[in-house]
C-alpha atoms as a PDB file:
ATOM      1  CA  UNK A   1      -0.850   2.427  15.083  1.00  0.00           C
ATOM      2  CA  UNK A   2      -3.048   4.932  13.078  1.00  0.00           C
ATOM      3  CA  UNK A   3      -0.303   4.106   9.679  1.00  0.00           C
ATOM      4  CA  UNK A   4      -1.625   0.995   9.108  1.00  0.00           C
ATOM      5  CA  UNK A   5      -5.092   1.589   9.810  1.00  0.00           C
ATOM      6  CA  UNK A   6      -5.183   4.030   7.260  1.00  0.00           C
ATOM      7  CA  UNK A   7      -2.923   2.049   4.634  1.00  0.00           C
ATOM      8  CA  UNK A   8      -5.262  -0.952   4.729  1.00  0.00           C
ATOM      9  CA  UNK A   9      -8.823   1.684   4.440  1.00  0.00           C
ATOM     10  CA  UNK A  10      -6.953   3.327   1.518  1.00  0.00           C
ATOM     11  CA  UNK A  11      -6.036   0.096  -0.587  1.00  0.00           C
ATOM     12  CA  UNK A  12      -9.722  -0.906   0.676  1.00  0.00           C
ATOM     13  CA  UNK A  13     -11.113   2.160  -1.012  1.00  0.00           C
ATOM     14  CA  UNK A  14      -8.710   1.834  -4.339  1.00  0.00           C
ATOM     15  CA  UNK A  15     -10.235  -1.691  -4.159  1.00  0.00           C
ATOM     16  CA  UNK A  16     -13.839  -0.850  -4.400  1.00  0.00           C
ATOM     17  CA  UNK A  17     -13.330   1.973  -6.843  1.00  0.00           C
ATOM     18  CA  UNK A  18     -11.525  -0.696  -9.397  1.00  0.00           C
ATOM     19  CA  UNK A  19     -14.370  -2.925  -8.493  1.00  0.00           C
ATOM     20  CA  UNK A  20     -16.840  -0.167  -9.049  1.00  0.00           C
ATOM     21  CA  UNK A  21     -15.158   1.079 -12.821  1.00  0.00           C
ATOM     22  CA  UNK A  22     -15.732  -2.814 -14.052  1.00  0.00           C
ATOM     23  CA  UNK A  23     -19.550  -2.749 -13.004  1.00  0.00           C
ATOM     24  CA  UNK A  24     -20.172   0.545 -14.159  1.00  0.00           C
ATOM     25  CA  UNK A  25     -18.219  -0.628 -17.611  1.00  0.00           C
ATOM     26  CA  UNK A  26     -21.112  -3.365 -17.553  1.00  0.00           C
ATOM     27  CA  UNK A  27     -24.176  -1.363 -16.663  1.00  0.00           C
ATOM     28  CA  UNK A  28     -23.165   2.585 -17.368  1.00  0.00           C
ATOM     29  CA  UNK A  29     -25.172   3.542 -14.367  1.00  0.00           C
ATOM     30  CA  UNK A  30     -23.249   6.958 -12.955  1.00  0.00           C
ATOM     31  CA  UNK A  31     -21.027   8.848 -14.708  1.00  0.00           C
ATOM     32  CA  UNK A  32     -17.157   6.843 -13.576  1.00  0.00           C
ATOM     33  CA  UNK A  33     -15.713  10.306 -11.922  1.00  0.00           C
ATOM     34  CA  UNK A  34     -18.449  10.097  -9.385  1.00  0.00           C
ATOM     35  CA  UNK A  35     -18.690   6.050  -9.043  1.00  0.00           C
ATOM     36  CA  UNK A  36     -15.011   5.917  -8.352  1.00  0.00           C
ATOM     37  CA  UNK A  37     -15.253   8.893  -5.329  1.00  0.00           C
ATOM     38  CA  UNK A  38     -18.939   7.115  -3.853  1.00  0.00           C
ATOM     39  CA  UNK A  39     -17.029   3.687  -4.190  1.00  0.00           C
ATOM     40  CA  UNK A  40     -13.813   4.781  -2.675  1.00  0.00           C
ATOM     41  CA  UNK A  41     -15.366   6.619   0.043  1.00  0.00           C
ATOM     42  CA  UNK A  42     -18.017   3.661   1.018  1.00  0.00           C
ATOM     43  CA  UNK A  43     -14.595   1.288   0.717  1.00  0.00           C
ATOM     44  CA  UNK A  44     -12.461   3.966   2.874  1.00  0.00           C
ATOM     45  CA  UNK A  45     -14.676   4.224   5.306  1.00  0.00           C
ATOM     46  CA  UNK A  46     -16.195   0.640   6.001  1.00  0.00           C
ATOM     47  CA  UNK A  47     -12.493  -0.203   6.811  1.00  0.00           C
ATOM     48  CA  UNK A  48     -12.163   2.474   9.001  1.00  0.00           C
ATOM     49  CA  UNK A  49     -15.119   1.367  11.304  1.00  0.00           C
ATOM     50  CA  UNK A  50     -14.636  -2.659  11.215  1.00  0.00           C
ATOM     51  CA  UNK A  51     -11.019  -1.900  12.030  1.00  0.00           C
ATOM     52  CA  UNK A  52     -12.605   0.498  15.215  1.00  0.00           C
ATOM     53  CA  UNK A  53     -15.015  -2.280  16.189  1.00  0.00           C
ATOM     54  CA  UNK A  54     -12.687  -5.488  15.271  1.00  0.00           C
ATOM     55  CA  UNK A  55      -9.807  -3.045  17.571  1.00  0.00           C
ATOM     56  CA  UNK A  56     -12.310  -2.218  20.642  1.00  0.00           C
ATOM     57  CA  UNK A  57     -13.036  -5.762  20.618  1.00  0.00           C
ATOM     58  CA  UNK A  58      -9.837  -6.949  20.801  1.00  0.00           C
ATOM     59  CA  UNK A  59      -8.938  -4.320  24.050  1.00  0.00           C
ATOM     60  CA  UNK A  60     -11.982  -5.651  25.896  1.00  0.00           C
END
């Protein structure tokens, strides 16, 4: 149960942190080591806690 979870926030995460390295190629706002951890975190996590709310509504 918990494998999958955590597969789908991980390739959420690499996701973002792709995502993130193209806009920071257009705008240079952070330096990329940092964008890519803030990104992959923010994607990592978010899919972690719509998968715990989509999954408690599903028991209820």
């Amino acid at each position: 149960m918990v494998r999958p979870i955590l597969l789908s926030a991980v390739l959420t995460g690499l996701f973002c942190s792709g995502f993130a390295v193209i806009i920071d190629l257009a705008t240079d706002m952070l330096e990329r080591q940092k964008l890519i951890l803030v990104s992959f975190a923010s994607g990592f996590l978010g899919s972690l806690f719509a998968q715990t709310v989509l999954s408690r509504w599903r028991k209820k």
